[in-house]
C-alpha atoms as a PDB file:
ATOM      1  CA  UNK A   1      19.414 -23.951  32.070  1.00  0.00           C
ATOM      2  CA  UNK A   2      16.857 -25.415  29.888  1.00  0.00           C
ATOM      3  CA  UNK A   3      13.708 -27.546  29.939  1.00  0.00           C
ATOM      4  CA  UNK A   4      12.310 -29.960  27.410  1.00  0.00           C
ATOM      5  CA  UNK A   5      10.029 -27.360  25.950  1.00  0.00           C
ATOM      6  CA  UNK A   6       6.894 -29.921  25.983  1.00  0.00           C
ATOM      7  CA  UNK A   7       7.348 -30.134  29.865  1.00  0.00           C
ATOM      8  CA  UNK A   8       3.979 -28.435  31.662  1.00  0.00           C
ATOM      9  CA  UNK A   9       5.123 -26.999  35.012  1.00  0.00           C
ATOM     10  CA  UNK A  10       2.434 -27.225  37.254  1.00  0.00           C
ATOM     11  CA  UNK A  11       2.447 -24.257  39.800  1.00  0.00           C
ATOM     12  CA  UNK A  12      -0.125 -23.722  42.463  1.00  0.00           C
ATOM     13  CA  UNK A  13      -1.751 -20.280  42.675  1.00  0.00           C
ATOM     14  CA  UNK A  14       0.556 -19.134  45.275  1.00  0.00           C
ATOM     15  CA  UNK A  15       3.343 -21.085  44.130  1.00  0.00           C
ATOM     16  CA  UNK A  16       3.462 -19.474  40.422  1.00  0.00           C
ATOM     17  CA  UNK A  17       2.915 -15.376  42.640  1.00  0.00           C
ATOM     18  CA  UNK A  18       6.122 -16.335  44.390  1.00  0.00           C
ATOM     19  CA  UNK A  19       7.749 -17.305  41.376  1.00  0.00           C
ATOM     20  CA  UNK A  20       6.547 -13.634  39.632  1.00  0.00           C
ATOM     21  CA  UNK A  21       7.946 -11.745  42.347  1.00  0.00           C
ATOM     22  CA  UNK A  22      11.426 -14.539  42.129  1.00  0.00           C
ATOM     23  CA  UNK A  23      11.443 -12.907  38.537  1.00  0.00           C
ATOM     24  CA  UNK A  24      10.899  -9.341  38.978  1.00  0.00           C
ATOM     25  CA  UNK A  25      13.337  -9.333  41.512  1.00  0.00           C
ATOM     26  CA  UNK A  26      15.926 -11.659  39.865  1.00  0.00           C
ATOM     27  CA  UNK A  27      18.678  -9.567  38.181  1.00  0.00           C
ATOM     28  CA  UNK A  28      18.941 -10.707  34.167  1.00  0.00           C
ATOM     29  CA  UNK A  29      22.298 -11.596  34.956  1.00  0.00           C
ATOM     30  CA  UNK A  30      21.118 -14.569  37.720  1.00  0.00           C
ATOM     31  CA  UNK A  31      21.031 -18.094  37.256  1.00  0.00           C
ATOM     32  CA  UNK A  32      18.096 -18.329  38.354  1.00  0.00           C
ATOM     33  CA  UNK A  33      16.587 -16.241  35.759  1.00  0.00           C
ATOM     34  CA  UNK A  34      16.310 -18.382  32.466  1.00  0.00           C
ATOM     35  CA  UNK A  35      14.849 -20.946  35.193  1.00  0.00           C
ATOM     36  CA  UNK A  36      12.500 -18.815  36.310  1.00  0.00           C
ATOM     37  CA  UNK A  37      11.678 -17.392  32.853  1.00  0.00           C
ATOM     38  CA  UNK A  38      10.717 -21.577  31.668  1.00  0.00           C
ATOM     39  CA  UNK A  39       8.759 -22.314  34.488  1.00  0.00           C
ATOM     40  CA  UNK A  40       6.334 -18.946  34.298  1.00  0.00           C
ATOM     41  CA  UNK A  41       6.201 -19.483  30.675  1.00  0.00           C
ATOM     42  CA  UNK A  42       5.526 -23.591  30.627  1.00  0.00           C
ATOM     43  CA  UNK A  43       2.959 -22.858  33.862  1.00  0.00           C
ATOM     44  CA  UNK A  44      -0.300 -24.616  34.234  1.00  0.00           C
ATOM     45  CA  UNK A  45      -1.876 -22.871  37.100  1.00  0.00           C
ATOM     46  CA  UNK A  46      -3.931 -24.703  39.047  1.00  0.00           C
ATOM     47  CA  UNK A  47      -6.163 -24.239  42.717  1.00  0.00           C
ATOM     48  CA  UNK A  48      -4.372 -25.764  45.650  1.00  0.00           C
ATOM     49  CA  UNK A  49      -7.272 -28.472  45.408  1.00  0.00           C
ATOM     50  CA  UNK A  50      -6.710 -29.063  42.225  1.00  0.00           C
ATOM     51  CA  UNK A  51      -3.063 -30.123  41.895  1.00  0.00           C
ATOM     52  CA  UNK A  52      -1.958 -33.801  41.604  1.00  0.00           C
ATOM     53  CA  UNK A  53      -0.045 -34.886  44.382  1.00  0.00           C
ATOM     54  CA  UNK A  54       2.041 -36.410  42.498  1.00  0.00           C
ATOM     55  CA  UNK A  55       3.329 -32.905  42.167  1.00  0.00           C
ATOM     56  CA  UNK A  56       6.249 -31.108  43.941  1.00  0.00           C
ATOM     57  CA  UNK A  57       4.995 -27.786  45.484  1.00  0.00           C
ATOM     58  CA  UNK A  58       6.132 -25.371  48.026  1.00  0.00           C
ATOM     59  CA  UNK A  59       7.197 -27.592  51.329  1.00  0.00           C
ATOM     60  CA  UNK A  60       6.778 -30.636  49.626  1.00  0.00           C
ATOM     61  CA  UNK A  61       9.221 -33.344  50.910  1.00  0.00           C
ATOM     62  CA  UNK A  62      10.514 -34.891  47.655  1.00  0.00           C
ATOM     63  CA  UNK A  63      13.252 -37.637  46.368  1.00  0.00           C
ATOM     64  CA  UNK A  64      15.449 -37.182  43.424  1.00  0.00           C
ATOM     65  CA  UNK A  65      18.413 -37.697  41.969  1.00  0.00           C
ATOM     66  CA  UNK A  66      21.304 -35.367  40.152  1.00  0.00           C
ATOM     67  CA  UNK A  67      22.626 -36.645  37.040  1.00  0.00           C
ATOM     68  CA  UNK A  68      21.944 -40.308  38.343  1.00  0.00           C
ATOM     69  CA  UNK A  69      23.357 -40.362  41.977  1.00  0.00           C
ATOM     70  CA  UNK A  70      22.034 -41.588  45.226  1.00  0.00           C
ATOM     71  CA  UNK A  71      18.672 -40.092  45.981  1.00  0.00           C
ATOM     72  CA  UNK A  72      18.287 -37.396  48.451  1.00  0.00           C
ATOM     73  CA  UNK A  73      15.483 -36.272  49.388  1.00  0.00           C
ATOM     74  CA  UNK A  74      14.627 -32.703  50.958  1.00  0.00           C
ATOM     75  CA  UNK A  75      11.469 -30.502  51.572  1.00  0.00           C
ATOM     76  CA  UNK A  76      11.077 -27.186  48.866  1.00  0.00           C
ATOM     77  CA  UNK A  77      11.448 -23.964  51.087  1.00  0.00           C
ATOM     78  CA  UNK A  78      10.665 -20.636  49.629  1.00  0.00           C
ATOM     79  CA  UNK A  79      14.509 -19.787  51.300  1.00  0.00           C
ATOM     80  CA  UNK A  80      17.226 -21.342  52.907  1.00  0.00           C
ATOM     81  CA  UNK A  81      16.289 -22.579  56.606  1.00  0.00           C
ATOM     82  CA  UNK A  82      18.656 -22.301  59.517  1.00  0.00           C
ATOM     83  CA  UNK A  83      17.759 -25.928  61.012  1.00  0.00           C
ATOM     84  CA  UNK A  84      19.189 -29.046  60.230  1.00  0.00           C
ATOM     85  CA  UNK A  85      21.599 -29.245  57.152  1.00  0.00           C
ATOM     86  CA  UNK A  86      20.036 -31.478  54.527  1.00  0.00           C
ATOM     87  CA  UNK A  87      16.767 -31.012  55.255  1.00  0.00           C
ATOM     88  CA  UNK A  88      15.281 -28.169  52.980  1.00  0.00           C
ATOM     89  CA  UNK A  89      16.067 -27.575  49.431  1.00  0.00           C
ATOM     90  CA  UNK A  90      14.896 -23.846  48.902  1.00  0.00           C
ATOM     91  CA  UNK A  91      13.831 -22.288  45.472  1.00  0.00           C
ATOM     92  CA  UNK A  92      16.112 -19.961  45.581  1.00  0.00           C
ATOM     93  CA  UNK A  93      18.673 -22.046  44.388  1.00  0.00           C
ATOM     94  CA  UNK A  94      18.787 -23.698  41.134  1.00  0.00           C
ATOM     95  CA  UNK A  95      18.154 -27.223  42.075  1.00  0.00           C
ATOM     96  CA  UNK A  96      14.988 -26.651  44.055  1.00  0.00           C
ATOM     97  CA  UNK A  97      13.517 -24.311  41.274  1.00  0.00           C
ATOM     98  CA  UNK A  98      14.087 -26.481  39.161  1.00  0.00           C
ATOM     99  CA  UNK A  99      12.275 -29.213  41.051  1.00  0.00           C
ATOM    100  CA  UNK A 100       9.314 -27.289  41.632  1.00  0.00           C
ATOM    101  CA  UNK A 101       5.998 -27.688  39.902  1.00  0.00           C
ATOM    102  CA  UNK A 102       7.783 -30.564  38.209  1.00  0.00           C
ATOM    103  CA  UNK A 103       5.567 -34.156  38.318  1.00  0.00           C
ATOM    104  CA  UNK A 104       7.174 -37.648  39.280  1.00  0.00           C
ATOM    105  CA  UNK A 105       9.350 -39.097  37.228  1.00  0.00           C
ATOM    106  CA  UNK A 106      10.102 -35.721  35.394  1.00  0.00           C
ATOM    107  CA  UNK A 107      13.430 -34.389  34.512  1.00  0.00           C
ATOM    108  CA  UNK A 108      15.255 -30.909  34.421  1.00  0.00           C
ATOM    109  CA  UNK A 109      18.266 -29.824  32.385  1.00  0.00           C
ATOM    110  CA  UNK A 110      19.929 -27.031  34.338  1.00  0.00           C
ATOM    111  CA  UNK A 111      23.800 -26.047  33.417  1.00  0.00           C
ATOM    112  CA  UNK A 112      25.963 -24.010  35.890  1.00  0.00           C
ATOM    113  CA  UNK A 113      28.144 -21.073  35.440  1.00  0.00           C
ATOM    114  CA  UNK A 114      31.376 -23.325  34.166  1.00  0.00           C
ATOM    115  CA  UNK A 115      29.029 -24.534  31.136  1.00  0.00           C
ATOM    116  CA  UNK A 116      28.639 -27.812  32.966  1.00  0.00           C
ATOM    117  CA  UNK A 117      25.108 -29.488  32.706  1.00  0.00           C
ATOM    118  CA  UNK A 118      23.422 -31.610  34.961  1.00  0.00           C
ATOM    119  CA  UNK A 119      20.206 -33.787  35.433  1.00  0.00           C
ATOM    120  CA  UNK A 120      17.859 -33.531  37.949  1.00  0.00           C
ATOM    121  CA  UNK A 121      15.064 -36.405  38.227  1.00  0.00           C
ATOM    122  CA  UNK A 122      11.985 -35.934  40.551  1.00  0.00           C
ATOM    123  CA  UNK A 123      11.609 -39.808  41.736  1.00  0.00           C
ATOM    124  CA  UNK A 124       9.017 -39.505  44.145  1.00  0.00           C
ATOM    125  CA  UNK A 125       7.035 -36.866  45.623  1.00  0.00           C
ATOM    126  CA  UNK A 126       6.540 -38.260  49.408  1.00  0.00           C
ATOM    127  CA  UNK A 127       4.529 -35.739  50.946  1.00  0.00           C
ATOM    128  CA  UNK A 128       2.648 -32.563  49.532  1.00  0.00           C
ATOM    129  CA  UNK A 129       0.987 -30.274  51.527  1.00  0.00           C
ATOM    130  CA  UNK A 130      -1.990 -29.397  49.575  1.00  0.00           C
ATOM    131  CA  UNK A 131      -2.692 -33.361  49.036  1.00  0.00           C
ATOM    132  CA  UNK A 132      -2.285 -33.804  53.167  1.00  0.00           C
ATOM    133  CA  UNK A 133      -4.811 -31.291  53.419  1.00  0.00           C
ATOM    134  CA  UNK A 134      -7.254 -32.831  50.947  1.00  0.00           C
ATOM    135  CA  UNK A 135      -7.082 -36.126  52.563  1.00  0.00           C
ATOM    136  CA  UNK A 136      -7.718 -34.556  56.607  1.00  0.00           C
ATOM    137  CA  UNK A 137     -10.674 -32.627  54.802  1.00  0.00           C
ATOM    138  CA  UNK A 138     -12.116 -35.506  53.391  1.00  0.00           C
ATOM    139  CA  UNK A 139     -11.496 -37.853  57.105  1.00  0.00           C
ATOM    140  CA  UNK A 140     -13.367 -34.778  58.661  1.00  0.00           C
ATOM    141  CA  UNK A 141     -16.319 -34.927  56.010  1.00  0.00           C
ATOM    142  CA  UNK A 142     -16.455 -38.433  56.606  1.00  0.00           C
ATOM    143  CA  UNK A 143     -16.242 -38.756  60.165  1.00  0.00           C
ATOM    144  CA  UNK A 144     -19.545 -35.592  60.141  1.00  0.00           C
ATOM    145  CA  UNK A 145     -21.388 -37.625  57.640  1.00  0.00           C
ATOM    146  CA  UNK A 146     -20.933 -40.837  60.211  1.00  0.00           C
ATOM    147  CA  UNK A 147     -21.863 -38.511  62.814  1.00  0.00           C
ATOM    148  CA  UNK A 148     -24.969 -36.568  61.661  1.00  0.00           C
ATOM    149  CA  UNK A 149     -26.536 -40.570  60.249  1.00  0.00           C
ATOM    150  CA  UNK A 150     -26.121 -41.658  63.962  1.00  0.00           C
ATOM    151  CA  UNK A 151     -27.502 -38.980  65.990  1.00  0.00           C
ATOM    152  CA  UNK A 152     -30.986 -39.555  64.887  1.00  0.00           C
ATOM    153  CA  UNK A 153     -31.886 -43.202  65.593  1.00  0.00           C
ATOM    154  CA  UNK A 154     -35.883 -44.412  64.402  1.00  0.00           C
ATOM    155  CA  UNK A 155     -36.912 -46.978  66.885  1.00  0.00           C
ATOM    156  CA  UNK A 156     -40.306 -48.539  65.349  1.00  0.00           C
ATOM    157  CA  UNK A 157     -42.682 -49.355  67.661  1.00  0.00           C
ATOM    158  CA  UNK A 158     -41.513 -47.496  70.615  1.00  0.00           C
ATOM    159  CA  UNK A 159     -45.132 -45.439  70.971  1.00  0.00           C
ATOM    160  CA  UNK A 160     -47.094 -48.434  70.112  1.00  0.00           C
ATOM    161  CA  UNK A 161     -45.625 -50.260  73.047  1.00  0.00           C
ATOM    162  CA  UNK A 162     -47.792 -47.720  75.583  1.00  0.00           C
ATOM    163  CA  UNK A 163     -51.435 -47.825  76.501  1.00  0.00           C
ATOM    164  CA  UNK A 164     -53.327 -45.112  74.359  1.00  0.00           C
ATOM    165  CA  UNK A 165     -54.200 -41.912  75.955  1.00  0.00           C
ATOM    166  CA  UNK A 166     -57.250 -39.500  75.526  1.00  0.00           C
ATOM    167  CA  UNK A 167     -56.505 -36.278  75.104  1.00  0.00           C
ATOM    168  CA  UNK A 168     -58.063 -33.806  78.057  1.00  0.00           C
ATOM    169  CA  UNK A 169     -60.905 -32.793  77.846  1.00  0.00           C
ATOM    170  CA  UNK A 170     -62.217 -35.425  75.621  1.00  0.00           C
ATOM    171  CA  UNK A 171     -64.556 -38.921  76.824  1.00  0.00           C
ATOM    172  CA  UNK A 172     -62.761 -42.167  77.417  1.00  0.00           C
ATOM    173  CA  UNK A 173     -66.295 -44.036  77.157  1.00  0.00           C
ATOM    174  CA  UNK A 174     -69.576 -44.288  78.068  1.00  0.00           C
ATOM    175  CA  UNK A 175     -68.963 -41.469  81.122  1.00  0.00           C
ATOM    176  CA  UNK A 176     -70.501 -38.612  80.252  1.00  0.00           C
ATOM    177  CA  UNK A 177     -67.903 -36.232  81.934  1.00  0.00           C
ATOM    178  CA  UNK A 178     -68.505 -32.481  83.497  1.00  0.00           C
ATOM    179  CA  UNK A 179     -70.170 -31.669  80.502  1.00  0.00           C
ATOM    180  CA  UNK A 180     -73.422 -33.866  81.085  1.00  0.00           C
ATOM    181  CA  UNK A 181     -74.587 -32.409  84.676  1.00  0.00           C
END
């Protein structure tokens, strides 16, 4: 289970914690565990903002292939998920750890117990859940900024329209007021 050993995997904050308790947890003797071992020690580490969404990360629903088959694609669960079959690829397997942190058009090298080796491909990464939240954050900023420039409204000319008025107290004209008797 290798990687090409110029590969970057970029993990998320969380993402790369879960993998460090994956690790200290995985027994040396696991499959998971020279997987785990390449992806903490290739690991960019980056803020949820800051991640490219062309990225796979925890729930992302992703397409790839397996040594050039159909594509499937699945969403990356932190563990296997008892609803429909087909529809989550956890990390705890080999296949989704390897396909975590791992960028679009990206491949992974993992061999199995019988010595055979097989390639997984990340085609496309079709939704991520820290872009998603990015892109409601910024519809929200937008729609606030559209909001706070239309509820003040200028209308020129709408106190010139009315006849002046004195203040009290004060002469209008040639009428002395209270003031003279």
């Amino acid at each position: 289970m290798t990687a090409n050993p110029t590969e970057i995997c970029i993990l998320t904050t969380k993402d790369f914690t879960i993998l460090e308790v994956m690790r200290d947890r995985c027994d040396a003797g696991s499959p998971l565990a020279p997987i785990l071992k390449k992806k903490l020690e290739t690991a960019l580490v980056v803020f949820r903002d800051d991640v490219p969404e062309n990225v796979a990360t925890l729930s992302s629903r992703v397409t790839f292939t397996v040594d050039g088959s159909e594509a499937d694609t699945r969403i990356l669960s932190h563990d296997a998920m008892s609803s429909s079959v087909g529809t989550f690829q956890p990390i705890s397997t080999a296949r989704g750890l390897a396909l975590l942190g791992m960028a679009e058009g990206e491949d992974f090298h993992l061999v199995d117990r019988n010595g055979r080796e097989e390639r997984i491909v990340l085609e496309k990464v079709q939704y991520q859940p820290e872009a998603a939240r990015r892109a409601r954050e910024s519809v929200v900023a937008q729609a606030d900024a559209a909001h706070r420039k239309s509820a003040l409204r200028l209308i020129r000319g709408a106190f010139y329209d009315q006849p002046a008025v004195a203040p009290a107290g004060t002469s209008g004209g040639d009428d002395p007021g209270p003031s003279a008797a």
